[in-house]
Protein backbone atom coordinates (compact mmCIF):
# COMPACT_ATOMS: atom_id res chain seq x y z
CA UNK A 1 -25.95 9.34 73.22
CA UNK A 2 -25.85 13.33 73.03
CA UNK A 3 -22.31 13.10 72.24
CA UNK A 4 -23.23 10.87 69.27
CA UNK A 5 -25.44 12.71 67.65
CA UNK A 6 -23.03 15.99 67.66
CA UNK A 7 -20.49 13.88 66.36
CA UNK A 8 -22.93 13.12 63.18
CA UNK A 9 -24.17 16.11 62.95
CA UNK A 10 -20.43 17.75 62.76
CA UNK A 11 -19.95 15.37 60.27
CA UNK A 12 -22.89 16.08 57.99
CA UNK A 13 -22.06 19.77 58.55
CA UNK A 14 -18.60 19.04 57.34
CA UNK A 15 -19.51 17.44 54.65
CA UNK A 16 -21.53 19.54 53.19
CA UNK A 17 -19.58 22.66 53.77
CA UNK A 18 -16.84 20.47 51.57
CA UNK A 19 -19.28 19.63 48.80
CA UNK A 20 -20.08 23.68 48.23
CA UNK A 21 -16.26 24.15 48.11
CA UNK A 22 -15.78 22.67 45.34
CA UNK A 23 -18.43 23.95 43.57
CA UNK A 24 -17.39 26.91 40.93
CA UNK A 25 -18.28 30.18 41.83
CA UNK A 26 -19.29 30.29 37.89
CA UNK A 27 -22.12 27.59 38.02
CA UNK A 28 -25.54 29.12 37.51
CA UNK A 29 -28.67 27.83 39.47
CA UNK A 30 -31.14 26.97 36.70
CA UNK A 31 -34.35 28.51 36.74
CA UNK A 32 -37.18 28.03 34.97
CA UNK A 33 -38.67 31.06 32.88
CA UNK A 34 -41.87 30.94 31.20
CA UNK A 35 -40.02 32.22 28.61
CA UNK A 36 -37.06 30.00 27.49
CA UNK A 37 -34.08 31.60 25.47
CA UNK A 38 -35.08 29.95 21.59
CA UNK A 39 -32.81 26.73 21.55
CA UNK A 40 -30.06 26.90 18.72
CA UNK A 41 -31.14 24.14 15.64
CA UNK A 42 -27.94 23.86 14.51
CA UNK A 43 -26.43 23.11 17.88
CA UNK A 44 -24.79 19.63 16.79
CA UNK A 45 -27.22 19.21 13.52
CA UNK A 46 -26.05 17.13 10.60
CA UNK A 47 -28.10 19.54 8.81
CA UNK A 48 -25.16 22.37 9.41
CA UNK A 49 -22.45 20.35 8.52
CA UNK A 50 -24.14 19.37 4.77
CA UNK A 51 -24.12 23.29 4.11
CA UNK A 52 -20.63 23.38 4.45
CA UNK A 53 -20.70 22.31 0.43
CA UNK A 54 -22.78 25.64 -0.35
CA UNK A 55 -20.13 26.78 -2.68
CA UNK A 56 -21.46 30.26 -3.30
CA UNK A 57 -22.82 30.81 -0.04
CA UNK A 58 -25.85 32.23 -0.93
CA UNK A 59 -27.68 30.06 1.73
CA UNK A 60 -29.09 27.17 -1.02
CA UNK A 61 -27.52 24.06 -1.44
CA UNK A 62 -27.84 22.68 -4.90
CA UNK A 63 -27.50 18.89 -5.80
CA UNK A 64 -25.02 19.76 -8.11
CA UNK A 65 -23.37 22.49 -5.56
CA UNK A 66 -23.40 18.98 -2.74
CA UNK A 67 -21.79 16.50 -5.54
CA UNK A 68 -18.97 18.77 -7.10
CA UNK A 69 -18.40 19.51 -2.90
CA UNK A 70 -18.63 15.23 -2.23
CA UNK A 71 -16.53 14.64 -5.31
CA UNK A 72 -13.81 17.25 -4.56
CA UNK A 73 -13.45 16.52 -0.52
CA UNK A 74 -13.60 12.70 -1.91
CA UNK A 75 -10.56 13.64 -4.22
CA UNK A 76 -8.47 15.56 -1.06
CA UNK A 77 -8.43 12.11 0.49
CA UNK A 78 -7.80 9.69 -2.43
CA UNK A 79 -4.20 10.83 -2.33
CA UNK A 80 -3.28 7.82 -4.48
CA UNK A 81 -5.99 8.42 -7.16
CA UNK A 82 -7.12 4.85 -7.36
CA UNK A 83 -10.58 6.34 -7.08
CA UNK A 84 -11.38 4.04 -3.98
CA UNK A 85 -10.10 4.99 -0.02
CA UNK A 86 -7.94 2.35 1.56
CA UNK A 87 -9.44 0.93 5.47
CA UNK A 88 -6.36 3.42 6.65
CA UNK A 89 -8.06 6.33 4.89
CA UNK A 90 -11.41 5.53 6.25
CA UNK A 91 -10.09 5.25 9.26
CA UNK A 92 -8.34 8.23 9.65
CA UNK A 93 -11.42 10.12 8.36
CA UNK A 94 -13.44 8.81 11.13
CA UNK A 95 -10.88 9.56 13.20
CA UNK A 96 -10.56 13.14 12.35
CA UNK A 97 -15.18 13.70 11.88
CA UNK A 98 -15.15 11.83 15.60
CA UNK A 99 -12.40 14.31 16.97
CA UNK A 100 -14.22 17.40 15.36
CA UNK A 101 -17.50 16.57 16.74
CA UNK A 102 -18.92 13.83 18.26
CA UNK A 103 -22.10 14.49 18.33
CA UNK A 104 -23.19 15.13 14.93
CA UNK A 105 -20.25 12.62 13.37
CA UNK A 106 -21.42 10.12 10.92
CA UNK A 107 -18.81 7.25 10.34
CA UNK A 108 -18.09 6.13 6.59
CA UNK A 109 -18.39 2.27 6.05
CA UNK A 110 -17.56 -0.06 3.20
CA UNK A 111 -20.99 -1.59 3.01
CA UNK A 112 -20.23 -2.34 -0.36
CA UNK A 113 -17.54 -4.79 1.25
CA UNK A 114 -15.28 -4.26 -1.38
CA UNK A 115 -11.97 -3.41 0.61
CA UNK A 116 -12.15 0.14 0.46
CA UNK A 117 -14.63 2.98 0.09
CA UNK A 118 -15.47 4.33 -2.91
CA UNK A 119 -17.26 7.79 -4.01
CA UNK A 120 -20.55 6.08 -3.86
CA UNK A 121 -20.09 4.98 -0.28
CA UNK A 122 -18.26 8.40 0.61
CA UNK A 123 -21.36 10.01 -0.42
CA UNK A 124 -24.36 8.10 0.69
CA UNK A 125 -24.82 10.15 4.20
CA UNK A 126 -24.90 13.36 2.67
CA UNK A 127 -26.90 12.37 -0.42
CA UNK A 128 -29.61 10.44 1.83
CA UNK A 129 -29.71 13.69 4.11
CA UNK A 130 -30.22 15.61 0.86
CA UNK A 131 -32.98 13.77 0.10
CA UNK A 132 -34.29 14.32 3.63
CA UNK A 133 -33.82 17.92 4.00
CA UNK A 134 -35.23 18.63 0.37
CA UNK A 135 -38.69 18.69 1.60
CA UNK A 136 -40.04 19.94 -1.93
CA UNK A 137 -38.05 17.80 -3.79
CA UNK A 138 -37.08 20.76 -5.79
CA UNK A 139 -33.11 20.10 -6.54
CA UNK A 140 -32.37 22.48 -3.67
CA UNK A 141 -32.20 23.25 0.50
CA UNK A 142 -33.23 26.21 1.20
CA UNK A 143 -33.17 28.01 4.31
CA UNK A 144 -36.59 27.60 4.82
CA UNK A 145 -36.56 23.80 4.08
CA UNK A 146 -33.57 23.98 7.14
CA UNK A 147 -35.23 25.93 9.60
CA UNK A 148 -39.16 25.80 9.16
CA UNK A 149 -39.90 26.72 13.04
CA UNK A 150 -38.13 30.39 12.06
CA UNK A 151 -39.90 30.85 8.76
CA UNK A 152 -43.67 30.33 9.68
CA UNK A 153 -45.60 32.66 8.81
CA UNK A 154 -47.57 33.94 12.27
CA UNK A 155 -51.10 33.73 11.24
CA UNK A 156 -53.05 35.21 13.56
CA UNK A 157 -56.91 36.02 13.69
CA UNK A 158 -57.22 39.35 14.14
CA UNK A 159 -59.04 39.95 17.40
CA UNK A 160 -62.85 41.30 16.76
CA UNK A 161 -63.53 44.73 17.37
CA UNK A 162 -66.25 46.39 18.69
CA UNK A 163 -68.23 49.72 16.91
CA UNK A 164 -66.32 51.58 19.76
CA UNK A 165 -62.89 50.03 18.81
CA UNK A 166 -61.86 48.36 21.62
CA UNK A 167 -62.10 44.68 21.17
CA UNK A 168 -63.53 44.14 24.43
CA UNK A 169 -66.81 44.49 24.26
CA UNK A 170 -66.86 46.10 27.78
């Protein structure tokens, strides 16, 4: 019976010695901090990728800035200039937003059914995100309208103080 139980415990003891081999010396223990690091917004955010048609880069996207970007990335793939991309097209396209990221990858359909996808259905993602982001409904995303958690303004009451200037009281 003694013997047993050596032999399992040898076992365990092997087993687990073998598990923290293969761990990487590079892994991290996670902690938790009272004070997190600030999480990145943009980390995988359809919201990034629609910037990408800021054409001066001044930080605003226009509506007209985001169509002459949707109509001239449109263009770049209708090779054939028939004004309408064939399944192939699509497909490649999906392909190739898939491959870039994952994540944040919206696919282009032909829910117009129509047997290829014109600039209407090219567009509808970014336009309806447009629409989202544009909080104001001004024509415009600003930075603000992308970020709001970094551009509140930090109201505070100021704390009361005392006729001896120390807020306490004491």
């Amino acid at each position: 019976m003694r013997r047993a139980g050596m032999f399992v415990f040898s076992g365990t003891l092997c087993a687990v010695l073998g598990l923290a081999a293969c761990t990487s010396d590079d892994a991290k223990p996670h902690r938790w901090s009272p004070n997190p690091a600030p999480r990145n917004e943009d980390w995988h955010s359809p919201s990034s990728s629609i910037m990408k048609y800021d054409a001066n880069h001044d930080g605003t996207l226009t509506r007209a800035e985001l169509e002459a970007g949707l109509k001239a990335e449109f263009d770049s793939f209708d090779t054939d200039h028939k004004g309408c991309l064939s399944s192939a097209q699509v497909t490649a396209i999906n392909e190739a937003r898939v491959k870039a990221d994952a994540a944040a990858a919206s696919p282009l359909i032909d829910w117009k059914n129509q047997g290829c996808l014109d600039l209407e259905e090219f567009s509808a993602t970014a336009r309806s995100l447009f629409e989202q982001l544009d909080v104001n409904g001004d024509g415009k995303i600003t930075q603000q309208e992308l970020h709001p958690k970094r551009h509140q303004q930090r109201t505070a009451p100021p704390a009361a103080i005392d006729e001896m200037g120390s807020g306490g009281g004491y």
